[in-house]
N, C-alpha and C. Protein backbone atom coordinates (compact mmCIF):
# COMPACT_ATOMS: atom_id res chain seq x y z
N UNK A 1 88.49 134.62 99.22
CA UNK A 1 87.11 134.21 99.07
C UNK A 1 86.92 133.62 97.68
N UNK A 2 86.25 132.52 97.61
CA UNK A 2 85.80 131.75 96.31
C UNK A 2 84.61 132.48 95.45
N UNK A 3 84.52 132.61 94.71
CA UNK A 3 83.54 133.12 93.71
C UNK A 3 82.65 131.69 93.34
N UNK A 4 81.49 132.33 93.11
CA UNK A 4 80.29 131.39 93.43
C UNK A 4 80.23 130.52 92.01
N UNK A 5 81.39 130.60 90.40
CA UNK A 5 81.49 129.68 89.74
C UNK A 5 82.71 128.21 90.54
N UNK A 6 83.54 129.25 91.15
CA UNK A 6 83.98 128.30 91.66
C UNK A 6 83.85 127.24 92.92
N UNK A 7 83.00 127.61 93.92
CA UNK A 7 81.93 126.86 94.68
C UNK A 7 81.43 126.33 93.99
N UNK A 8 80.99 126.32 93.51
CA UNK A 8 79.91 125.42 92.50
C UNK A 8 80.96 124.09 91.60
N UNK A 9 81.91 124.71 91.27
CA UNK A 9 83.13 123.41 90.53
C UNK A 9 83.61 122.73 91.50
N UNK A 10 83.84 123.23 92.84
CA UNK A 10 84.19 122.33 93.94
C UNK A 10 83.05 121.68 94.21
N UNK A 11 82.26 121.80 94.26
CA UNK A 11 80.72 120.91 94.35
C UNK A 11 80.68 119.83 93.30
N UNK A 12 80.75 120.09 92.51
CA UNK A 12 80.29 119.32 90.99
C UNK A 12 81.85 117.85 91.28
N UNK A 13 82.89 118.55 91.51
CA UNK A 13 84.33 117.41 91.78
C UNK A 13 84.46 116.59 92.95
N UNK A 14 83.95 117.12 94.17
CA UNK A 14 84.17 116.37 95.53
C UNK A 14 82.51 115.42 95.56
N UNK A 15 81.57 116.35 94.79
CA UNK A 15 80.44 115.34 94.72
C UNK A 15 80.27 113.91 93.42
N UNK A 16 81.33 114.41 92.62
CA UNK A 16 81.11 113.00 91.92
C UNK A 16 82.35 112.18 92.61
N UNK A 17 83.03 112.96 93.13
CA UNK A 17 84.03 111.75 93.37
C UNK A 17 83.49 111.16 94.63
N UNK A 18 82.48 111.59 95.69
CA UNK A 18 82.26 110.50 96.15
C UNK A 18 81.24 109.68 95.83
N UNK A 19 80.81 110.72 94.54
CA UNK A 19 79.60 109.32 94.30
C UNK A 19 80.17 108.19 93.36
N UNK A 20 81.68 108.19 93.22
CA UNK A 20 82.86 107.54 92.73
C UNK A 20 82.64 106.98 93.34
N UNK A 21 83.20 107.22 94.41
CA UNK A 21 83.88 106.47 95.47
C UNK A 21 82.49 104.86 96.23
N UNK A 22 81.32 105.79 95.91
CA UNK A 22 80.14 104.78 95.96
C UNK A 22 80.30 103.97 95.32
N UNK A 23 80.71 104.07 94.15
CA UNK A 23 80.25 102.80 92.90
C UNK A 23 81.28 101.99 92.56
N UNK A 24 82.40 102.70 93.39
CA UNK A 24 84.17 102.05 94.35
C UNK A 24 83.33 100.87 94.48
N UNK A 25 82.83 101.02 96.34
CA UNK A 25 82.65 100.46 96.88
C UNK A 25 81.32 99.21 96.57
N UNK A 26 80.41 99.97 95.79
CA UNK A 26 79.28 98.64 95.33
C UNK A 26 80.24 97.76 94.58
N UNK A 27 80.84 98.43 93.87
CA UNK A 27 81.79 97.76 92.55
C UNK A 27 82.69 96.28 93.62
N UNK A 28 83.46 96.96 94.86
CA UNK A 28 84.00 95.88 95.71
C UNK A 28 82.98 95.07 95.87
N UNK A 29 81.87 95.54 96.65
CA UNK A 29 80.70 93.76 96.79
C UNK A 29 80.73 92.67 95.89
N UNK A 30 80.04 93.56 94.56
CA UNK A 30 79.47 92.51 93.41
C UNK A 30 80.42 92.15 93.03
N UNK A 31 81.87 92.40 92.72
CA UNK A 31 83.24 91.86 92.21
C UNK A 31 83.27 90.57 93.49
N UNK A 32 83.13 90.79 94.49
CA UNK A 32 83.34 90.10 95.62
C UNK A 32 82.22 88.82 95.54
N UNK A 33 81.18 89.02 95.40
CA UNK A 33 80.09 87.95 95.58
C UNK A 33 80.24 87.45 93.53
N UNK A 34 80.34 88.34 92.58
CA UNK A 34 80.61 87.13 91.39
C UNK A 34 81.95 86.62 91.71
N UNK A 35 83.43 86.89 92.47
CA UNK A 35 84.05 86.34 92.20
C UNK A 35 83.97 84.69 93.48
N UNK A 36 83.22 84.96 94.28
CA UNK A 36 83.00 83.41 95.27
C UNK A 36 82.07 82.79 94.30
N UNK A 37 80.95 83.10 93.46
CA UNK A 37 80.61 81.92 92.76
C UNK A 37 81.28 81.61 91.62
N UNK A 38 82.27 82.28 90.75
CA UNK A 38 83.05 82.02 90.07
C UNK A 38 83.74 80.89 90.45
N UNK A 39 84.70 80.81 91.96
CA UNK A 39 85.55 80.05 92.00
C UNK A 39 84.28 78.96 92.59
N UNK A 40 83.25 78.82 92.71
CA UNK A 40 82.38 77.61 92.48
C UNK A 40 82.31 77.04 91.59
N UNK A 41 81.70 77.64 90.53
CA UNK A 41 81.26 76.88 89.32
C UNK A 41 82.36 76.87 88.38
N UNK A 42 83.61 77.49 88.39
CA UNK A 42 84.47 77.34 87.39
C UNK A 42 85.83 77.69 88.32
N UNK A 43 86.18 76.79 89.23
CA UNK A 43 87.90 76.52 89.56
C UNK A 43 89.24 76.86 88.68
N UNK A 44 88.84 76.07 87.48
CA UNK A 44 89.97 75.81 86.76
C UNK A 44 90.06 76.70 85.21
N UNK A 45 89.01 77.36 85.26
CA UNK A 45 88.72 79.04 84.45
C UNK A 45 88.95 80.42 85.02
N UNK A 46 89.57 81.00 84.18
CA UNK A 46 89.81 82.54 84.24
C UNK A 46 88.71 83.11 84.18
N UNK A 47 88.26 84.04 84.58
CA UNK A 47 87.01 84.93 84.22
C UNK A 47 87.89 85.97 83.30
N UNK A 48 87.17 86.03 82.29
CA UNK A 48 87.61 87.12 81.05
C UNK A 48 87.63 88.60 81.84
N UNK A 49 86.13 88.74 82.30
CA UNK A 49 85.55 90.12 82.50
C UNK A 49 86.19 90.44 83.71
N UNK A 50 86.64 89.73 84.25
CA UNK A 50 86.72 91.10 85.52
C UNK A 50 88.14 91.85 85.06
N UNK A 51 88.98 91.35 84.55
CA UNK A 51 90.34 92.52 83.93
C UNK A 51 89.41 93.52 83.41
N UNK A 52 88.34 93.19 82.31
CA UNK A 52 87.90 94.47 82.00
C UNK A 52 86.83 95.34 82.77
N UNK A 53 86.55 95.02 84.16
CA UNK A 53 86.12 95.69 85.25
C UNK A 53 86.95 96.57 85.40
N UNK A 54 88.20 96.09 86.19
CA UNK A 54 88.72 96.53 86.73
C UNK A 54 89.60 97.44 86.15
N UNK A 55 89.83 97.17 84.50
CA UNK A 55 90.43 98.62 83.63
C UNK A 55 89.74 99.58 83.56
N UNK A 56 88.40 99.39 83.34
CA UNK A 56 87.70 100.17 83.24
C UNK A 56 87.43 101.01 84.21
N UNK A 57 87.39 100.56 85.50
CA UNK A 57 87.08 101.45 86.85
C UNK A 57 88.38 102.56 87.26
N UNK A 58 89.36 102.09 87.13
CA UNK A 58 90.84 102.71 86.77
C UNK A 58 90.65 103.75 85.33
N UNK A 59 90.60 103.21 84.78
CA UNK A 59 90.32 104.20 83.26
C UNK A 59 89.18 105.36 83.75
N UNK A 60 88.17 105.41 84.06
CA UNK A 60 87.39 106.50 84.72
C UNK A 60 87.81 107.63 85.42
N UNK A 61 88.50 106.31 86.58
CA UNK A 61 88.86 107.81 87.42
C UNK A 61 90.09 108.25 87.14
N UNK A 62 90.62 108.17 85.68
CA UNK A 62 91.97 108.76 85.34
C UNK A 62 91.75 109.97 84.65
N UNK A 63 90.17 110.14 84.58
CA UNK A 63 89.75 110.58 84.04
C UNK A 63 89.43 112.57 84.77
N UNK A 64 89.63 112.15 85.97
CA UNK A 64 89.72 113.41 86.82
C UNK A 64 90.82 114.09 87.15
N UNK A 65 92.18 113.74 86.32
CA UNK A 65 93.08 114.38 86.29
C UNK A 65 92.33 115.52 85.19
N UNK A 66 91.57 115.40 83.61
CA UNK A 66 91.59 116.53 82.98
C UNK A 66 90.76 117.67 84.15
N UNK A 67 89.76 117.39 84.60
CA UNK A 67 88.99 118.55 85.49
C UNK A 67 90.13 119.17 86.09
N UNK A 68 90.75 118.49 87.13
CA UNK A 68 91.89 119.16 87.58
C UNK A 68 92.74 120.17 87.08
N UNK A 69 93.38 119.79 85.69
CA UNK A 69 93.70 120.50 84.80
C UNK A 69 92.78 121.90 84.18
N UNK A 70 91.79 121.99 83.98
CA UNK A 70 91.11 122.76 83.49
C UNK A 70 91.04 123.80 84.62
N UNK A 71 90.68 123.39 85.84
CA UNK A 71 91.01 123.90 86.99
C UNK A 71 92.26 124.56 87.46
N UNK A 72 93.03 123.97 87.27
CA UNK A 72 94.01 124.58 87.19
C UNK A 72 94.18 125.77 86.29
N UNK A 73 94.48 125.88 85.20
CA UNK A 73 93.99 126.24 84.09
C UNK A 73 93.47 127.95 84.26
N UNK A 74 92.16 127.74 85.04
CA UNK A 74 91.64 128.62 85.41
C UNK A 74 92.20 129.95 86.37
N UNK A 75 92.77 129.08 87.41
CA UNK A 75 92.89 129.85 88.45
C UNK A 75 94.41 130.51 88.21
N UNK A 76 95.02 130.13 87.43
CA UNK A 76 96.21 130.60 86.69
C UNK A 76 97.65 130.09 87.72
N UNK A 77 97.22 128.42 87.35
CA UNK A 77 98.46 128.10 87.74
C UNK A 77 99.15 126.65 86.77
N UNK A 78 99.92 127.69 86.06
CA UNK A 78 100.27 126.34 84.53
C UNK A 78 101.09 125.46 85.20
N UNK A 79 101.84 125.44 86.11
CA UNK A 79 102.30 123.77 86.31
C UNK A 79 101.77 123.25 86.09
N UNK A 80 100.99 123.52 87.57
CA UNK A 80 99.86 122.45 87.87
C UNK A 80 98.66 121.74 86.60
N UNK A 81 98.25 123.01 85.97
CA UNK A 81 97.83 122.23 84.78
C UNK A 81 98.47 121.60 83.70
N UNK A 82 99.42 122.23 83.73
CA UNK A 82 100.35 121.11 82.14
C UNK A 82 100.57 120.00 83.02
N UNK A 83 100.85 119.87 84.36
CA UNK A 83 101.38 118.17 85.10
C UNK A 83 100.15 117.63 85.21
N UNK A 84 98.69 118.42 85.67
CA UNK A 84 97.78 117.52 85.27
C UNK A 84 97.14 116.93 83.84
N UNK A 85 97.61 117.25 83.38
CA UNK A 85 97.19 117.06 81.57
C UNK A 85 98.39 115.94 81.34
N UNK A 86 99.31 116.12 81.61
CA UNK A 86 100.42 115.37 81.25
C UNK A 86 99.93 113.73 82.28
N UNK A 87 99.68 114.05 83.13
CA UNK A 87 99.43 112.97 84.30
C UNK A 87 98.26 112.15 83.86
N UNK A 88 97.09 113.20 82.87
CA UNK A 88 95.77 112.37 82.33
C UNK A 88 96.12 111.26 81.55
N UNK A 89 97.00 112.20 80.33
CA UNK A 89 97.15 111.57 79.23
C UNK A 89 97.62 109.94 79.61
N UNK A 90 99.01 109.90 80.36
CA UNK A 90 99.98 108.64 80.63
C UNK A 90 98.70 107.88 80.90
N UNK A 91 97.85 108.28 82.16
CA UNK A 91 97.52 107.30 82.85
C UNK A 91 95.91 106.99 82.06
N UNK A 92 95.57 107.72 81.08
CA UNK A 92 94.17 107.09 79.95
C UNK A 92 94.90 106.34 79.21
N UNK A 93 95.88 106.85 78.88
CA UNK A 93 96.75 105.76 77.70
C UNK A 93 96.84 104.22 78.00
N UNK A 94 97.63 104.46 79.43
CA UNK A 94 97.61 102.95 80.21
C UNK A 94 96.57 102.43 80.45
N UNK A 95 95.51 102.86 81.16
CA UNK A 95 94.57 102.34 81.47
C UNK A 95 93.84 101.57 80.05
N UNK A 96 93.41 102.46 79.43
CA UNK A 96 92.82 102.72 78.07
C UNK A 96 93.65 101.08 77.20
N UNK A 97 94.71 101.41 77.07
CA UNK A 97 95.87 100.34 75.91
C UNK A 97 95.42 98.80 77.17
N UNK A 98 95.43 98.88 78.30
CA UNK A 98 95.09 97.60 79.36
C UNK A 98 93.32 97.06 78.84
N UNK A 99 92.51 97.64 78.09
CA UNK A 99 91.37 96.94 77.95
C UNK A 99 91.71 96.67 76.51
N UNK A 100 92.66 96.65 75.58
CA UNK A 100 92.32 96.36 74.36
C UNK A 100 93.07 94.71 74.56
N UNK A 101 93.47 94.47 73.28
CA UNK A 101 94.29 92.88 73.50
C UNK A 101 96.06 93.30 72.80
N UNK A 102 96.17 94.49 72.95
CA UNK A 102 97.43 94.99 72.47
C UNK A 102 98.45 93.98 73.46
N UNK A 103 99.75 93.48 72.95
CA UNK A 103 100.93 92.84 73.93
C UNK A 103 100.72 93.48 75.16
N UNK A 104 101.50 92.33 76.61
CA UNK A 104 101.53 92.69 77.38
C UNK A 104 102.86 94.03 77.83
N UNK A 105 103.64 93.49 77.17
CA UNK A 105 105.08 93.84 77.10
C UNK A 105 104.97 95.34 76.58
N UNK A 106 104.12 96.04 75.79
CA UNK A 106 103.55 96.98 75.30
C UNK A 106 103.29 98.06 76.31
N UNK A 107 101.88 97.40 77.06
CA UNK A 107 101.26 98.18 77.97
C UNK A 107 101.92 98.06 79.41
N UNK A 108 103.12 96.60 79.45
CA UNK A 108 104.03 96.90 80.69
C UNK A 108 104.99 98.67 80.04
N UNK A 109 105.75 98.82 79.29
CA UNK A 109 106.27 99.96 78.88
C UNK A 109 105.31 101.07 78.88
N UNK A 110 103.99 100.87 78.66
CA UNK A 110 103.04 102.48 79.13
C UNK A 110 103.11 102.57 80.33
N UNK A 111 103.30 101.34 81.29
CA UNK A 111 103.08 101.47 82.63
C UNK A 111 104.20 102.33 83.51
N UNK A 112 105.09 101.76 82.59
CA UNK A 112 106.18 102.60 83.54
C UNK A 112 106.51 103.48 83.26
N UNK A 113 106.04 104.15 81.87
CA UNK A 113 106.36 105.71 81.54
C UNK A 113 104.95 106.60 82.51
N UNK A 114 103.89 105.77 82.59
CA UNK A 114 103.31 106.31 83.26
C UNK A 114 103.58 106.45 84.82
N UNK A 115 104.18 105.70 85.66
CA UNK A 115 104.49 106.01 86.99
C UNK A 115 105.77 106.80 86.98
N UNK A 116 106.42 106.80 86.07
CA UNK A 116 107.60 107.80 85.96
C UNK A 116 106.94 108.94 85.74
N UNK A 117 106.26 109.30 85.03
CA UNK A 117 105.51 110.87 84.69
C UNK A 117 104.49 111.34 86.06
N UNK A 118 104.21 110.28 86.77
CA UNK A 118 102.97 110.62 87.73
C UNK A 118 103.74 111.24 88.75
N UNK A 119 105.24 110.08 89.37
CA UNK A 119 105.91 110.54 90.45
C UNK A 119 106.33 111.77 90.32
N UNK A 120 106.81 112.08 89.16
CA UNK A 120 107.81 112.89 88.51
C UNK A 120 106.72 114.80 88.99
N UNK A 121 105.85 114.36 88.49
CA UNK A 121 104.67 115.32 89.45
C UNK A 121 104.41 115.63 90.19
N UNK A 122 103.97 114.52 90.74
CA UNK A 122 103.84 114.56 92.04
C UNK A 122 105.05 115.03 93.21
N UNK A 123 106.16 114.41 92.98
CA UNK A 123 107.53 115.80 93.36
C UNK A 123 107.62 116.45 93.38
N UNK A 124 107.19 117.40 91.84
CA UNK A 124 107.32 118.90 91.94
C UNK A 124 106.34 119.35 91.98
N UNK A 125 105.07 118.82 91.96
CA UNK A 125 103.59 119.97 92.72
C UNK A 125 104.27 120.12 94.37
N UNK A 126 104.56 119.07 95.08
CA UNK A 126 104.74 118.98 96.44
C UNK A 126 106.02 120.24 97.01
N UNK A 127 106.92 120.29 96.02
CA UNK A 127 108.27 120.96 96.30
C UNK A 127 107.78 122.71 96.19
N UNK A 128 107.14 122.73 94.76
CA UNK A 128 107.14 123.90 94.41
C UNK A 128 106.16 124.11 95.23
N UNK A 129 105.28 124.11 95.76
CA UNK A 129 104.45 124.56 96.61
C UNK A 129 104.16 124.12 98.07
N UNK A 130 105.40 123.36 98.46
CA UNK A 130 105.45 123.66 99.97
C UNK A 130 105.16 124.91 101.22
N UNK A 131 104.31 124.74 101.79
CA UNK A 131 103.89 126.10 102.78
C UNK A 131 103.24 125.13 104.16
N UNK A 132 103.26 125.89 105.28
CA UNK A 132 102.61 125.75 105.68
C UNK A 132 101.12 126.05 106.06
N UNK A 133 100.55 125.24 105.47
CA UNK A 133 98.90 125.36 105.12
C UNK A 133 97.93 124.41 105.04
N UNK A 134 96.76 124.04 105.25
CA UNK A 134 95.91 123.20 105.76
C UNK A 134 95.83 122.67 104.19
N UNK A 135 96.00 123.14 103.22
CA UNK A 135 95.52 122.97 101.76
C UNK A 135 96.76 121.76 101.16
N UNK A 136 98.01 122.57 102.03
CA UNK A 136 99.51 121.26 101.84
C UNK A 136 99.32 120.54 102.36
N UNK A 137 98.78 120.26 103.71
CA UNK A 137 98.89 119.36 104.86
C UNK A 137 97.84 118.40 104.09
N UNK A 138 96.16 118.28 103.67
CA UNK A 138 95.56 117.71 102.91
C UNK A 138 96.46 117.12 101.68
N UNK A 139 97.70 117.75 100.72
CA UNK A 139 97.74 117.26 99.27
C UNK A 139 98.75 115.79 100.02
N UNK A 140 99.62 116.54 101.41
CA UNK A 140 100.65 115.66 101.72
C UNK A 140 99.86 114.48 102.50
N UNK A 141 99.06 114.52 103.16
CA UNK A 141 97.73 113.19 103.64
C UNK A 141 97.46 112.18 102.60
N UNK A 142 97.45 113.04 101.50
CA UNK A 142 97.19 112.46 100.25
C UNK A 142 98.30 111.62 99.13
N UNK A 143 99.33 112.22 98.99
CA UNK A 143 100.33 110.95 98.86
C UNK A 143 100.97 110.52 99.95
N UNK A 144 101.07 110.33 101.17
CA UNK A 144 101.11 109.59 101.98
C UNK A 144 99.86 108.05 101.72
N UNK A 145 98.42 108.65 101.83
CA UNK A 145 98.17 107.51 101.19
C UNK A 145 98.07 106.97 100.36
N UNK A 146 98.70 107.38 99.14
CA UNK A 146 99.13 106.98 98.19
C UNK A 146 100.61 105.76 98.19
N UNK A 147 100.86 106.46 98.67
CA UNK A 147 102.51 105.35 99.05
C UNK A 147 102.06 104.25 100.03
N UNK A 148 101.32 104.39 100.42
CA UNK A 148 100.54 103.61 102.07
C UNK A 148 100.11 102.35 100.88
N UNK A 149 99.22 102.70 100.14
CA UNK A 149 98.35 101.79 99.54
C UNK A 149 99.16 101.14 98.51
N UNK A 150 100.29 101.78 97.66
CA UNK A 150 100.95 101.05 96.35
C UNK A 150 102.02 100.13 97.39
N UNK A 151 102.39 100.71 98.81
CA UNK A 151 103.51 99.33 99.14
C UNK A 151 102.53 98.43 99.59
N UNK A 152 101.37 98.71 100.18
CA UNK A 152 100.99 97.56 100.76
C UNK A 152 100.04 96.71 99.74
N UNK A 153 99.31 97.11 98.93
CA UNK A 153 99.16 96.56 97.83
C UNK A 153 99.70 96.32 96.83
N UNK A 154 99.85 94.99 95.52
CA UNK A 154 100.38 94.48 94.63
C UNK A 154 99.49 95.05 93.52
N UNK A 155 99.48 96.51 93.15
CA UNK A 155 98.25 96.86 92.13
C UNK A 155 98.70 96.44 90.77
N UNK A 156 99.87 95.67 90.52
CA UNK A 156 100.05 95.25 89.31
C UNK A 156 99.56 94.18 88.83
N UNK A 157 99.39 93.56 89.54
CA UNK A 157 99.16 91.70 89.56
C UNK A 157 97.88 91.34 89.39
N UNK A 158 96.82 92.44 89.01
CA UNK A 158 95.32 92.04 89.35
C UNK A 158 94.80 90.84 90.23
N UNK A 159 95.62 91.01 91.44
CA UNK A 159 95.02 90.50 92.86
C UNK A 159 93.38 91.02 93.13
N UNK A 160 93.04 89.86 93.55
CA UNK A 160 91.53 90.25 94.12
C UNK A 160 91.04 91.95 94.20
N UNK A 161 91.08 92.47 94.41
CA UNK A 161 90.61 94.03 94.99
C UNK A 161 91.92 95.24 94.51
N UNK A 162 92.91 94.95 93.41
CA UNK A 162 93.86 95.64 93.03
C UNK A 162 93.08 97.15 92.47
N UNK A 163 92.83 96.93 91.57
CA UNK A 163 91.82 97.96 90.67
C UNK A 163 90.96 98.46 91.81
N UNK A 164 90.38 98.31 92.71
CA UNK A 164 89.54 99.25 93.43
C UNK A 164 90.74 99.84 94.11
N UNK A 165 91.82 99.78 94.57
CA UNK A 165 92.76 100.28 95.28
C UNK A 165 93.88 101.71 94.62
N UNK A 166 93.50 100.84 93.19
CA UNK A 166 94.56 101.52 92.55
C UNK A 166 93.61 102.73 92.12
N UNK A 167 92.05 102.67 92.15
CA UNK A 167 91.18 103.76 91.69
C UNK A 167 90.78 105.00 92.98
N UNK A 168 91.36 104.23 94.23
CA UNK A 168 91.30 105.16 95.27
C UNK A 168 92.70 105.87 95.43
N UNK A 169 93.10 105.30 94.86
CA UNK A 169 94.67 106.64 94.28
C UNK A 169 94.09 107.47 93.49
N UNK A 170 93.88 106.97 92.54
CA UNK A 170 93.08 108.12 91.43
C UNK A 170 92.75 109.70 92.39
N UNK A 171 91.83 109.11 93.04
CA UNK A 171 90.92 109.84 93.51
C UNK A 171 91.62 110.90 94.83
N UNK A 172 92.52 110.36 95.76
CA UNK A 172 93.27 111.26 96.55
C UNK A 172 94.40 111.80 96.05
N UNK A 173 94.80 111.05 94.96
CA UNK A 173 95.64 111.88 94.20
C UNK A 173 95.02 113.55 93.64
N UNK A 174 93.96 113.48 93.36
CA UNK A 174 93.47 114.46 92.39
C UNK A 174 92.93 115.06 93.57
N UNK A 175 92.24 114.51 95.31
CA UNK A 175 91.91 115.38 96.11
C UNK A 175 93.38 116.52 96.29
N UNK A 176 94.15 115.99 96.60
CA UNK A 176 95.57 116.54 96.74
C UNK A 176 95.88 117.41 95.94
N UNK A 177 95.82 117.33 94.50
CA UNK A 177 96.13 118.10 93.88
C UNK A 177 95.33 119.40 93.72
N UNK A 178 93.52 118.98 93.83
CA UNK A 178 93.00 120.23 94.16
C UNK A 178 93.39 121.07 95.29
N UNK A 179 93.45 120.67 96.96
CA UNK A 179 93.84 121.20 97.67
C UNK A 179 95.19 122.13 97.38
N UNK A 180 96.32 121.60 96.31
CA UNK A 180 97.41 122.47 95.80
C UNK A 180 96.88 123.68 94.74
N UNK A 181 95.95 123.53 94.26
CA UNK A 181 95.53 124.46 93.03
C UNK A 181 94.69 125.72 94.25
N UNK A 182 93.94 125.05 95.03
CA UNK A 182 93.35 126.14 95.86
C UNK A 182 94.19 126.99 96.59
């Protein structure tokens, strides 16, 4: 049975993340309708801002690995929180170093220390806590679509709709990982 601080933290995490997941999805429209008059009035121009949309929307929800952690934390399970703390840091760093004008070559090398540290996690939350249980079956739904979405999307390339894709990882990543902490 959950204790009524912790009802309440599962409330406060599944309710912002879908009111995330809302401002996901407004975020897809208006990216969608400025980027058709963009390629109207300016063909042969880059739009500056939308890279920094789209870091930014990524940078947020990298931001729900620390809750996780703290969560973790709590319920007294230190993997899980040192891999979520470890998992924040890489992926604010990256995100974070992607809105400044630092080299590309720079923040390509955060990138891949960061998917090396994420997988690298994501392995052993999954291993060490294999069971059969509705709480595994949810974390494993959850990188399943995770792998679903990074092969079938190019989230490196800031393709049209990359950054909203790569921020709905964010987000089932960290559902997953709660379901492992519970």
């Amino acid at each position: 049975m959950l204790a009524p601080y912790e009802v309440i933290f599962i409330g406060i995490i599944f309710g912002t993340q879908f009111i995330l997941t809302g401002c996901i999805v407004s975020d897809y429209y208006k990216f969608n309708i400025q980027n058709e008059k963009n390629e109207k009035n300016e063909k042969n121009e880059k739009n500056k801002d939308k890279n920094h949309n789209k870091t930014l929307l990524t940078l947020v929800t990298s931001c729900y690995f620390i809750i996780n952690a703290h969560y973790a934390f709590v319920k007294n399970k230190a993997e899980l929180s040192y891999g979520c703390d470890i998992v924040a840091i890489t992926s604010i760093l990256y995100h974070g170093f992607s809105l400044t004008v630092i080299e590309r070559k720079i923040i390509d090398v955060i990138r891949y220390i960061d998917i090396i540290i994420s997988t690298a996690c994501i392995g052993w939350f999954m291993i060490s806590h294999i069971n059969l249980s509705l709480e595994y079956l949810i974390a494993l739904l959850a990188v399943l679509y995770n792998y679903i979405i990074y092969i079938h999307y190019d989230l490196t390339s800031h393709l049209k709709y990359g950054h909203i894709w790569h921020a709905t990882i964010h987000i089932a990543s960290n559902i997953g990982i709660f379901a492992l902490i519970i």
